[in-house]
PDB file of N, CA and C in Angstrom:
ATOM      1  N   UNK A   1     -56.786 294.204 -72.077  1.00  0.00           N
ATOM      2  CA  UNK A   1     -55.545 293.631 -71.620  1.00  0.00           C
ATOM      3  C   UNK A   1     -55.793 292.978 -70.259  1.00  0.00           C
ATOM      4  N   UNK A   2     -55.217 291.791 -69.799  1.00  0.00           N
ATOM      5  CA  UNK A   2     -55.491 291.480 -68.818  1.00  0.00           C
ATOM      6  C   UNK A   2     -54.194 291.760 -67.941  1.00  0.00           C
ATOM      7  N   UNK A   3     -54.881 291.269 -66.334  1.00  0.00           N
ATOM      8  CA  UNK A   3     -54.143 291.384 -65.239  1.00  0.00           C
ATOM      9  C   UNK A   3     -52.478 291.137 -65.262  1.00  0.00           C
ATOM     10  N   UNK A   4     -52.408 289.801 -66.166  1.00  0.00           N
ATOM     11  CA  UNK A   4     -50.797 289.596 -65.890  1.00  0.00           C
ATOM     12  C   UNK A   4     -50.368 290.105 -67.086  1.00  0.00           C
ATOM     13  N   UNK A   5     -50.477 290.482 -68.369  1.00  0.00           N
ATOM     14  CA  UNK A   5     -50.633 291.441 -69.542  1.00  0.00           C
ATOM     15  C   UNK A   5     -50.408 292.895 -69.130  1.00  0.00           C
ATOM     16  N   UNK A   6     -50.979 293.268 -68.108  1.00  0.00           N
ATOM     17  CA  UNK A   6     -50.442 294.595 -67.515  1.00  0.00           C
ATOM     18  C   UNK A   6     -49.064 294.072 -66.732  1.00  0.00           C
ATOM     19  N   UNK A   7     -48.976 293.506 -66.235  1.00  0.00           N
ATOM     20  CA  UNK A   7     -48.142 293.558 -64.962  1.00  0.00           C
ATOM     21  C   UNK A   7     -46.661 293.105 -65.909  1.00  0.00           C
ATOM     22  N   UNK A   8     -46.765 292.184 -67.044  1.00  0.00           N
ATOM     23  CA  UNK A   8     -45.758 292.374 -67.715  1.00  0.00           C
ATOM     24  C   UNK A   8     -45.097 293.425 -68.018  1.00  0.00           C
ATOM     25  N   UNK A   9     -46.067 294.587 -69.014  1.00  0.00           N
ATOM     26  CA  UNK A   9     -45.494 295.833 -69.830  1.00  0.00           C
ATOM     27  C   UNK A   9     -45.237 296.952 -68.877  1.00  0.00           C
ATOM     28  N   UNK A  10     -46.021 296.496 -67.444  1.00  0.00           N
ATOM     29  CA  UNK A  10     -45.712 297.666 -66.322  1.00  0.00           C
ATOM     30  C   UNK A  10     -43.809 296.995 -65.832  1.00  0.00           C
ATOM     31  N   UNK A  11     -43.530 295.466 -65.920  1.00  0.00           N
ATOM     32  CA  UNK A  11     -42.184 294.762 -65.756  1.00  0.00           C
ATOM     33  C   UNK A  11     -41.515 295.941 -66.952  1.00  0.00           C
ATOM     34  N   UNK A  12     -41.951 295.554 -68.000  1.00  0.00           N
ATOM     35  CA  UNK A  12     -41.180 295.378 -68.683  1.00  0.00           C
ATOM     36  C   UNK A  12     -40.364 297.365 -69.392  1.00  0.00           C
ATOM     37  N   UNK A  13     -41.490 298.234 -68.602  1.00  0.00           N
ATOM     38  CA  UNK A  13     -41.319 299.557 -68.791  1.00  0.00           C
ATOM     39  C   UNK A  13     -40.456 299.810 -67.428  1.00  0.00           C
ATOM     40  N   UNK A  14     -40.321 299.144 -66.415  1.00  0.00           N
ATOM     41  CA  UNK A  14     -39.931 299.755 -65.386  1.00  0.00           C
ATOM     42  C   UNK A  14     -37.974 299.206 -65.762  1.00  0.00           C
ATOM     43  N   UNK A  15     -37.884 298.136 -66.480  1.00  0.00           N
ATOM     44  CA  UNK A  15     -36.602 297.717 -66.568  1.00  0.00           C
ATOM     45  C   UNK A  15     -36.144 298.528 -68.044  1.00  0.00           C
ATOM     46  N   UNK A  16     -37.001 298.805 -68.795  1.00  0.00           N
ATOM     47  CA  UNK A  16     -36.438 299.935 -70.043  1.00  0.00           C
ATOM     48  C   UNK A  16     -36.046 300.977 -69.190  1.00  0.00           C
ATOM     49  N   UNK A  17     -36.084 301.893 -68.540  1.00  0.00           N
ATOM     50  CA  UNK A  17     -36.313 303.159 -67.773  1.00  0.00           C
ATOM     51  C   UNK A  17     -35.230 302.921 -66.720  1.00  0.00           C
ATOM     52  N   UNK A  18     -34.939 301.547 -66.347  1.00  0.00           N
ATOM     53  CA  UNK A  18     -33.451 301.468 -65.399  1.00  0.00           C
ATOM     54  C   UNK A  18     -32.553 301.630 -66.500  1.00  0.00           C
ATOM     55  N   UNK A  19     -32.770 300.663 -67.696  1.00  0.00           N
ATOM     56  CA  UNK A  19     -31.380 300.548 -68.629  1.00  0.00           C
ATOM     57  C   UNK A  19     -31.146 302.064 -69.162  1.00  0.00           C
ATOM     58  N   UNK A  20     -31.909 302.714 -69.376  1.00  0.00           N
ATOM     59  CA  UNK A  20     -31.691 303.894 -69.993  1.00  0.00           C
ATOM     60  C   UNK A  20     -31.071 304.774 -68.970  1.00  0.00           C
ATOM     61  N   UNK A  21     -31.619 304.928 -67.911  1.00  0.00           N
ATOM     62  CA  UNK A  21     -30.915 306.047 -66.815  1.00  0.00           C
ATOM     63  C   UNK A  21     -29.050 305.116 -66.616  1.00  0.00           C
ATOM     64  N   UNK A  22     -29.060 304.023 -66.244  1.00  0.00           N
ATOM     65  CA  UNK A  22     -27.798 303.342 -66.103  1.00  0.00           C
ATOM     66  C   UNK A  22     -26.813 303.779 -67.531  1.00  0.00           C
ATOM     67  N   UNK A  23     -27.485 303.782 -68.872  1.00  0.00           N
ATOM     68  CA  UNK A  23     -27.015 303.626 -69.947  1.00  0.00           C
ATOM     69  C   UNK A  23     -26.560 305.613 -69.935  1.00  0.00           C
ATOM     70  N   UNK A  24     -27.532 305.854 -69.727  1.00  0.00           N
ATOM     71  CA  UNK A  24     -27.033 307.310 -69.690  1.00  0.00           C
ATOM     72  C   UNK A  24     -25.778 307.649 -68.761  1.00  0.00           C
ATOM     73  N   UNK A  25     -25.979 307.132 -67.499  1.00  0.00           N
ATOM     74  CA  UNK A  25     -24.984 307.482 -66.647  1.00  0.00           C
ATOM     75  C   UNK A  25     -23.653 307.187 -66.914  1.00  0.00           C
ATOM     76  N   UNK A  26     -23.883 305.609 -67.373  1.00  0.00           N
ATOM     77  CA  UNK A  26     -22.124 304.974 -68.070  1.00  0.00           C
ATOM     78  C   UNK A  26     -21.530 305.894 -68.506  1.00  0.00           C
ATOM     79  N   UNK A  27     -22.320 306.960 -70.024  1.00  0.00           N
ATOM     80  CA  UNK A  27     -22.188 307.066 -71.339  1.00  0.00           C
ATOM     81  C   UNK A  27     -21.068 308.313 -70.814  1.00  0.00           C
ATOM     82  N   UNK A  28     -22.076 309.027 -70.060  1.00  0.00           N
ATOM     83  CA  UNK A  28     -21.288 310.795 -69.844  1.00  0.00           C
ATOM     84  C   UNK A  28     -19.634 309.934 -68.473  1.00  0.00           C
ATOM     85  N   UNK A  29     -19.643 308.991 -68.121  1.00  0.00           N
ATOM     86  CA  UNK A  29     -18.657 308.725 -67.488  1.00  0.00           C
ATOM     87  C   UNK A  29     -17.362 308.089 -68.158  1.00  0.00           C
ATOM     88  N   UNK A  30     -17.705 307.586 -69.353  1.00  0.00           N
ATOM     89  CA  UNK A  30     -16.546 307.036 -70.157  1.00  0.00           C
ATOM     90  C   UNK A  30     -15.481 307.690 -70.330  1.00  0.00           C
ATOM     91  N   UNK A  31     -14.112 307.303 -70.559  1.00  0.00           N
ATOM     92  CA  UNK A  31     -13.517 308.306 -71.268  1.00  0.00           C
ATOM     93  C   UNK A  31     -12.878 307.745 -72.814  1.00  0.00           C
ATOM     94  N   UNK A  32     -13.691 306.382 -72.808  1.00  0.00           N
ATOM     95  CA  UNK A  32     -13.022 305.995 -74.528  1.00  0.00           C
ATOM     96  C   UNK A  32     -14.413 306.324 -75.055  1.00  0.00           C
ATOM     97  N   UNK A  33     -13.877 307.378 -75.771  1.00  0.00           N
ATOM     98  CA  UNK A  33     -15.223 307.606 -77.229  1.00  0.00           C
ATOM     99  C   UNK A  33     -16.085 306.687 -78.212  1.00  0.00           C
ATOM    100  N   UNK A  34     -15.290 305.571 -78.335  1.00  0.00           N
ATOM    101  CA  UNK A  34     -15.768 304.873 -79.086  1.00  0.00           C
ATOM    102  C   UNK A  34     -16.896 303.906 -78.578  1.00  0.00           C
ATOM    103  N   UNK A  35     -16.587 303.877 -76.958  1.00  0.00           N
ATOM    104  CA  UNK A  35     -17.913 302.713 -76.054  1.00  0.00           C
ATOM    105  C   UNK A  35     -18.651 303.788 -75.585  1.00  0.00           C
ATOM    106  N   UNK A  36     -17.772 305.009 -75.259  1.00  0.00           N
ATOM    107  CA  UNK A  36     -19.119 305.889 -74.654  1.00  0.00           C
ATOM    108  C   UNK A  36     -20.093 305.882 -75.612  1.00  0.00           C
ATOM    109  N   UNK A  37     -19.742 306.111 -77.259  1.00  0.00           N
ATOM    110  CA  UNK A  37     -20.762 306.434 -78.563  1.00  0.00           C
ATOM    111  C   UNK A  37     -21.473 304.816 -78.122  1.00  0.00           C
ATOM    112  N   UNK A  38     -21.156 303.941 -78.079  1.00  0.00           N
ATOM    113  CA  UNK A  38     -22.164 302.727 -78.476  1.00  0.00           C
ATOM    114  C   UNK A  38     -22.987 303.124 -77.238  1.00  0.00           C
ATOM    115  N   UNK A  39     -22.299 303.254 -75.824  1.00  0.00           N
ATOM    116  CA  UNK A  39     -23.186 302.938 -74.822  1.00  0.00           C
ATOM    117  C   UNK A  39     -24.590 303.622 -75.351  1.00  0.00           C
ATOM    118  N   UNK A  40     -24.537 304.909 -75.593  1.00  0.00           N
ATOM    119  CA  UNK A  40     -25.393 306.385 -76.084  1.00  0.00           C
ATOM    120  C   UNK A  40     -26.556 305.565 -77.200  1.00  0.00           C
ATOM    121  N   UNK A  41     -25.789 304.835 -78.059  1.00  0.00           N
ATOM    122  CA  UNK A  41     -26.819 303.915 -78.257  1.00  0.00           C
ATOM    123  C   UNK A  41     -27.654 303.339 -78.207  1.00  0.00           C
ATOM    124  N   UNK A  42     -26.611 302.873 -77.005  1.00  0.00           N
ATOM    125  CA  UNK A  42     -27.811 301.557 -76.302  1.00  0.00           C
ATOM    126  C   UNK A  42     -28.590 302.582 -75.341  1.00  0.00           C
ATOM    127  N   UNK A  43     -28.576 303.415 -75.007  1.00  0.00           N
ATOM    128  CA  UNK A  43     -29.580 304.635 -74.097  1.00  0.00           C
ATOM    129  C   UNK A  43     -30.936 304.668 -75.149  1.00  0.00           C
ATOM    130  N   UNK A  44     -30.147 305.068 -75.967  1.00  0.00           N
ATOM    131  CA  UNK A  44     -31.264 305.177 -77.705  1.00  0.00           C
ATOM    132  C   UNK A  44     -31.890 303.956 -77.718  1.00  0.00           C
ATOM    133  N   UNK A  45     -32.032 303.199 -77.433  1.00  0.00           N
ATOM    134  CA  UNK A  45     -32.574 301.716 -78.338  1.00  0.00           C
ATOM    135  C   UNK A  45     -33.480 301.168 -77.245  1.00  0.00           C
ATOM    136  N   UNK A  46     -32.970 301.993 -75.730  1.00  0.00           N
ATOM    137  CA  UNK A  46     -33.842 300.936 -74.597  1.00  0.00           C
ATOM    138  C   UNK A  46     -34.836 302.636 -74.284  1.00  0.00           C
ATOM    139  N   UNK A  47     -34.634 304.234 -74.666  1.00  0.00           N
ATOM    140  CA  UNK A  47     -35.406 304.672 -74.918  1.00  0.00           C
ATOM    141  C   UNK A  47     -36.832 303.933 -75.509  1.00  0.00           C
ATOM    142  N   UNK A  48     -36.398 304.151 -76.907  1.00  0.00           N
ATOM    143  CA  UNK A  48     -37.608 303.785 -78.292  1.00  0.00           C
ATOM    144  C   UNK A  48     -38.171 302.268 -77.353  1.00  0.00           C
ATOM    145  N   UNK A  49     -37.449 301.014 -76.552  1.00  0.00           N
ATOM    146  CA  UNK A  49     -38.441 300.431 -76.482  1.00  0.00           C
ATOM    147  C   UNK A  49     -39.450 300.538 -75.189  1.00  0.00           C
ATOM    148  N   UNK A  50     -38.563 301.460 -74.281  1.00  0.00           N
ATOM    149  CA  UNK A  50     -39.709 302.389 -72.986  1.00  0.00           C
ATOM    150  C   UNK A  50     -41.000 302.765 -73.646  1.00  0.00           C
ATOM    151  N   UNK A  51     -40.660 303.560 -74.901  1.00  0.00           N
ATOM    152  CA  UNK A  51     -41.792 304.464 -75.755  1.00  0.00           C
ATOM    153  C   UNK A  51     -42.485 303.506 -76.477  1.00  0.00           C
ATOM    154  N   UNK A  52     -42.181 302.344 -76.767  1.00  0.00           N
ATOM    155  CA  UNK A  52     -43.297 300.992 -77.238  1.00  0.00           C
ATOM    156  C   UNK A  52     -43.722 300.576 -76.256  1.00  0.00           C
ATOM    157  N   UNK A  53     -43.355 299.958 -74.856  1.00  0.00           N
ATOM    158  CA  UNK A  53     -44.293 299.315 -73.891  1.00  0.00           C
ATOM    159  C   UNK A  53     -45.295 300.489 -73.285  1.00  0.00           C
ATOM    160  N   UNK A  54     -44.513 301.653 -73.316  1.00  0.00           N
ATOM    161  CA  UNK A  54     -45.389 302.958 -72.943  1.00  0.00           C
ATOM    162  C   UNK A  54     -46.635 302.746 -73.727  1.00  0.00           C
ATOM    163  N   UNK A  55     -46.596 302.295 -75.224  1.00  0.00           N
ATOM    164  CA  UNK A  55     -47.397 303.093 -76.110  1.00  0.00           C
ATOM    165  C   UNK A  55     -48.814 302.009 -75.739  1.00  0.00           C
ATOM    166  N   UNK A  56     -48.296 300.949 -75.395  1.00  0.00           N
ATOM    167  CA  UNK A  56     -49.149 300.028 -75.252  1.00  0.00           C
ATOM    168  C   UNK A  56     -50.239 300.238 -73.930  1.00  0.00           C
ATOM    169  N   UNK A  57     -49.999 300.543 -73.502  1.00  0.00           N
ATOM    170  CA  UNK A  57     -50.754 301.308 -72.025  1.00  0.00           C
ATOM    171  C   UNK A  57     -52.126 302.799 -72.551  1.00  0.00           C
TER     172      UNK A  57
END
């Protein structure tokens, strides 16, 4: 992998890992069930792609 090849998936893991902590935080602060469930989602979805740019490393 090269230099800017790292520096992407190191970009691109450090902004999965904001959305997820932000996405988490929204989720437990909601009080409509129905966006808190999607937000929880979207926690889920920017997880799994932390754990793909991770995997790539």
């Amino acid at each position: 992998m090269t230099s800017k090849e790292l520096l992407y998936v190191q970009d691109a893991i450090s902004r999965e890992s904001f959305m997820e902590n932000c996405s988490c935080k929204t989720s437990s602060q909601l009080k409509d069930i129905t966006l808190s469930s999607y937000v929880k989602e979207l926690e889920n979805k920017h997880t799994e792609l932390f754990n793909k740019f991770f995997n790539l490393l």
